[in-house]
Protein backbone atom coordinates (compact mmCIF):
# COMPACT_ATOMS: atom_id res chain seq x y z
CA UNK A 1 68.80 -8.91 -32.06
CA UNK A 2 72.08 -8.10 -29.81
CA UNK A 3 75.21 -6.94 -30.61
CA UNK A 4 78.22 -9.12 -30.15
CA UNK A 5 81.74 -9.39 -29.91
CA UNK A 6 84.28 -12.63 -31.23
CA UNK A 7 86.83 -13.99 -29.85
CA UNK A 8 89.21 -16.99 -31.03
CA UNK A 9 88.54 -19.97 -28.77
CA UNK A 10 91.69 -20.70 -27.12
CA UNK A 11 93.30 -24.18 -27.56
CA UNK A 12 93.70 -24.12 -23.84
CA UNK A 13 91.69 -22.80 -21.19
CA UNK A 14 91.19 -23.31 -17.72
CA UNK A 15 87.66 -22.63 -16.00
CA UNK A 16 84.73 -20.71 -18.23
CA UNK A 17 86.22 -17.21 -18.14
CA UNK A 18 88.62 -15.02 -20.61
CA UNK A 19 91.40 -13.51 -18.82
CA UNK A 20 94.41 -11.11 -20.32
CA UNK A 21 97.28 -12.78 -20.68
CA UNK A 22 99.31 -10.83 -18.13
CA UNK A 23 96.63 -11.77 -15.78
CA UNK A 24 97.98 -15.11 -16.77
CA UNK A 25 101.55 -14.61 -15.63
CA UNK A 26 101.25 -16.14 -12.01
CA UNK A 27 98.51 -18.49 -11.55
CA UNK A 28 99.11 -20.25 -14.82
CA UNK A 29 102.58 -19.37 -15.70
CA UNK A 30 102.88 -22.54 -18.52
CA UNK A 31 99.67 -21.11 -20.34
CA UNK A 32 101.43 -17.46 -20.10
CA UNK A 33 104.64 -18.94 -22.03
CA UNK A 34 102.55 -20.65 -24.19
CA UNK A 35 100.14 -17.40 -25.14
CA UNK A 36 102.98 -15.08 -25.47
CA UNK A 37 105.23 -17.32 -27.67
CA UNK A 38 103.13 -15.56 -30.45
CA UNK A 39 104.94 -12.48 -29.84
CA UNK A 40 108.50 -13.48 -30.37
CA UNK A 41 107.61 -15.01 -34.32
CA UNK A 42 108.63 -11.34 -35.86
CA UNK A 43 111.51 -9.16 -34.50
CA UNK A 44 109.20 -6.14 -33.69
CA UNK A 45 106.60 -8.30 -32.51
CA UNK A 46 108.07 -8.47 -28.35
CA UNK A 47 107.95 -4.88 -27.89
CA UNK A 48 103.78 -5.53 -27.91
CA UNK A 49 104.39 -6.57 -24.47
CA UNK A 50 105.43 -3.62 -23.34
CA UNK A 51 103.03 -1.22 -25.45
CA UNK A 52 100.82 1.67 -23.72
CA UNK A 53 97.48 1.71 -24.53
CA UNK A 54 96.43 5.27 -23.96
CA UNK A 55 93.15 6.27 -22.81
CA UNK A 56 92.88 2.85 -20.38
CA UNK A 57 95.98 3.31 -19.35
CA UNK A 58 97.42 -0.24 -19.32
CA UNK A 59 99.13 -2.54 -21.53
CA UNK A 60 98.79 -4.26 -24.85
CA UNK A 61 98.09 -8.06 -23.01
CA UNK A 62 96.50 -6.19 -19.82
CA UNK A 63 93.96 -6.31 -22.03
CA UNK A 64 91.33 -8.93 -24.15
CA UNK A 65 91.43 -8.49 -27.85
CA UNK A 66 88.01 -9.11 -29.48
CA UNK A 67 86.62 -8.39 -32.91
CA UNK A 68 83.56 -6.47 -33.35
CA UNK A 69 82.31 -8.39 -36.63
CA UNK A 70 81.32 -11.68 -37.21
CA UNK A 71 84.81 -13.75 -38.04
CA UNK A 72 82.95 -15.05 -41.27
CA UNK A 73 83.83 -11.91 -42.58
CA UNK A 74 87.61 -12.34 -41.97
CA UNK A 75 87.30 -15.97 -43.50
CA UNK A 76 85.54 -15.00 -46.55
CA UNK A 77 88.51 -12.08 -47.69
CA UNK A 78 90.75 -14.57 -47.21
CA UNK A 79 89.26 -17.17 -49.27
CA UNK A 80 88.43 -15.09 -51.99
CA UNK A 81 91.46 -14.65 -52.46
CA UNK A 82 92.45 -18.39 -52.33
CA UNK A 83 94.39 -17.97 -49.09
CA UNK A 84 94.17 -21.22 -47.12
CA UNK A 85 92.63 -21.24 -43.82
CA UNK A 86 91.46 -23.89 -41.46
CA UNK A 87 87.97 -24.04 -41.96
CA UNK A 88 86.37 -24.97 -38.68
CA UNK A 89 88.56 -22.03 -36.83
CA UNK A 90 86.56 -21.61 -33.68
CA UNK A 91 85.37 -18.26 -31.46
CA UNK A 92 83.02 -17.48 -28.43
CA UNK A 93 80.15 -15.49 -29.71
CA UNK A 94 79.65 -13.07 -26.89
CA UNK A 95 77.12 -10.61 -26.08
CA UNK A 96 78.20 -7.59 -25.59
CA UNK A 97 76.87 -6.78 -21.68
CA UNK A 98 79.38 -9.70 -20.88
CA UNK A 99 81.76 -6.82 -21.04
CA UNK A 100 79.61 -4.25 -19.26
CA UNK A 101 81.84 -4.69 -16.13
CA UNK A 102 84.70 -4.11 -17.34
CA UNK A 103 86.58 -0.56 -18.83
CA UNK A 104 86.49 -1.25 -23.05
CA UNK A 105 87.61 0.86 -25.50
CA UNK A 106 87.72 0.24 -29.73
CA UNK A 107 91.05 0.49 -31.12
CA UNK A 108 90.60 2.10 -34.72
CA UNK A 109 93.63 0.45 -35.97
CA UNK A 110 94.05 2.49 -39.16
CA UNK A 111 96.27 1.93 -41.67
CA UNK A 112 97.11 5.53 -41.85
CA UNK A 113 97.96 5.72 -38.46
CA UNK A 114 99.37 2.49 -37.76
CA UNK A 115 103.17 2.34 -37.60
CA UNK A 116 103.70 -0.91 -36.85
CA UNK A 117 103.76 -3.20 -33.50
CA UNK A 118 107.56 -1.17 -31.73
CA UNK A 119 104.99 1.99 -31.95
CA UNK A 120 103.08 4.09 -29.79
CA UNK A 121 99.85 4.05 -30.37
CA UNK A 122 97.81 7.32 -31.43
CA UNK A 123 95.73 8.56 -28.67
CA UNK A 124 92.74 9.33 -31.15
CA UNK A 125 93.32 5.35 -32.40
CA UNK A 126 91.74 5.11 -28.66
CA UNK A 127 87.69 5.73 -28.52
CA UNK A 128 86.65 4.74 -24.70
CA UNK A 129 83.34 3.00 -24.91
CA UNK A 130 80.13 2.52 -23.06
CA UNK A 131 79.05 -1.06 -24.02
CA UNK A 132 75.24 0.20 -24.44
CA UNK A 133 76.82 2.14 -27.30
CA UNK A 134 78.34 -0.71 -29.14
CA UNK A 135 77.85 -1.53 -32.57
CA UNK A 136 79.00 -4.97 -34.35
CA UNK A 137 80.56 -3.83 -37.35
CA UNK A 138 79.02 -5.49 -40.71
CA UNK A 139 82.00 -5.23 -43.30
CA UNK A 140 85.76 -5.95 -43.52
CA UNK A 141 87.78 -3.04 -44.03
CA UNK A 142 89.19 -2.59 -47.53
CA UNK A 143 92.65 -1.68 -46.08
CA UNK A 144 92.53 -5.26 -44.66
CA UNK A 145 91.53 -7.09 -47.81
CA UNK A 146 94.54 -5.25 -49.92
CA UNK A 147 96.91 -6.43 -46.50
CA UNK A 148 95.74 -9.67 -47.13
CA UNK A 149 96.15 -9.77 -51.16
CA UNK A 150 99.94 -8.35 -50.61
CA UNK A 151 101.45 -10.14 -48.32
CA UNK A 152 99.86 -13.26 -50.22
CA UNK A 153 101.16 -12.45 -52.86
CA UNK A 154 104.42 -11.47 -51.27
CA UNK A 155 104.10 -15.31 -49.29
CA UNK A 156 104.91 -13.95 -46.48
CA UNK A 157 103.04 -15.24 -43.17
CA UNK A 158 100.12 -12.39 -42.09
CA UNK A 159 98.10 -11.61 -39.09
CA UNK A 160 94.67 -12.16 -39.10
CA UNK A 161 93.43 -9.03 -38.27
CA UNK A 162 95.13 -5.90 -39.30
CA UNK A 163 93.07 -2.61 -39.48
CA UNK A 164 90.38 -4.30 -38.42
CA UNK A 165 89.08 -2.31 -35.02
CA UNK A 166 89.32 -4.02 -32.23
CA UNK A 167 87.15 -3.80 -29.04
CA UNK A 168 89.60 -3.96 -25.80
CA UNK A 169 88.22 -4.68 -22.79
CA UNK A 170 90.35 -4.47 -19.66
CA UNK A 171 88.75 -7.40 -17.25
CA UNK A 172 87.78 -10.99 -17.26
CA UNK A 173 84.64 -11.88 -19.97
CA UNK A 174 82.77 -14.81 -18.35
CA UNK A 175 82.13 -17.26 -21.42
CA UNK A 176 79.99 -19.62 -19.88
CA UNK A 177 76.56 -20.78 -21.67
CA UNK A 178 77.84 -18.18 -24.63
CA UNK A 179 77.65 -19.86 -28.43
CA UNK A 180 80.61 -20.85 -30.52
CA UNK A 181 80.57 -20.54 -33.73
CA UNK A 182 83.16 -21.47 -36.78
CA UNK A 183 84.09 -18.93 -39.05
CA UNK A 184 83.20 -20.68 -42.24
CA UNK A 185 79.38 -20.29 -41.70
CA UNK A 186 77.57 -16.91 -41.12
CA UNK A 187 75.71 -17.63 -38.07
């Protein structure tokens, strides 16, 4: 069996390939507004656009985000705990040598070294990696289900994915012919 990475189908995409969204900026300026509208819902939030990411020496959205563990995982913490979620959220199941191309790297994302989105990150939050070395990850962090249980609790709106690693991959990730899955079934 291969080892994949997930990403959230976008709600708009043109052609069969994932590109970063500053890649987006001239070709498709209407889908950049669009993508990076998500930045400007929390008042630290913005400064992600300009954030280094050491090691690849780039930016935050020169970048693709993907998860390296099935998204079930993410939707099962969160309804445990009751949390609604839409149920038939989509992502591209995509095997990993999609990304052998391109330079990747796995973001640790710690909580204890995390200090929030205005911050630089930690150069050891930075592991470069060689996508013949990649291994899906088979649990949700604990940090991440306790995130999710406070700021429930709290009401407050959440991210998805804090403290969960994240696999960064600085290039395009063709998506063509690749499965997608929904997060409410472990496929």
């Amino acid at each position: 069996m291969g080892e994949f990475v997930y990403h959230m189908v976008p709600k708009e995409m043109i052609g069969t390939k994932l590109i970063p969204l500053n890649s987006l900026k001239n070709p498709y300026p209407h889908m950049y507004k669009k993508y990076a509208n998500k930045y400007f819902d929390h008042p630290e939030r913005p400064k992600l656009l300009s954030r280094q990411i050491p090691k690849l020496n780039c930016l935050w959205n020169d970048v693709l985000h993907f998860l390296p563990l099935h998204p079930h995982y993410v939707y099962q913490a969160l309804t445990s705990l009751e949390i609604h979620t839409n149920e038939k959220q989509h992502f591209f199941k995509i095997p990993i040598e999609r990304l052998q191309n391109n330079k990747n790297a796995i973001y640790l994302y710690s909580k204890e070294k995390y200090k929030g989105p205005a911050e630089a990150i930690d150069e050891n939050e930075i592991i470069l990696l060689n996508s013949e070395d990649y291994k899906e990850l088979k649990e949700i962090p604990l940090a991440t289900s306790e995130y999710y249980e406070i700021e429930s609790k709290k009401g407050n709106r959440f991210g998805l994915f804090p403290y969960i690693p994240h696999l960064l991959s600085l290039g395009e990730v063709d998506v063509s012919n690749v499965d997608m899955i929904t997060w409410n079934q472990l496929e």
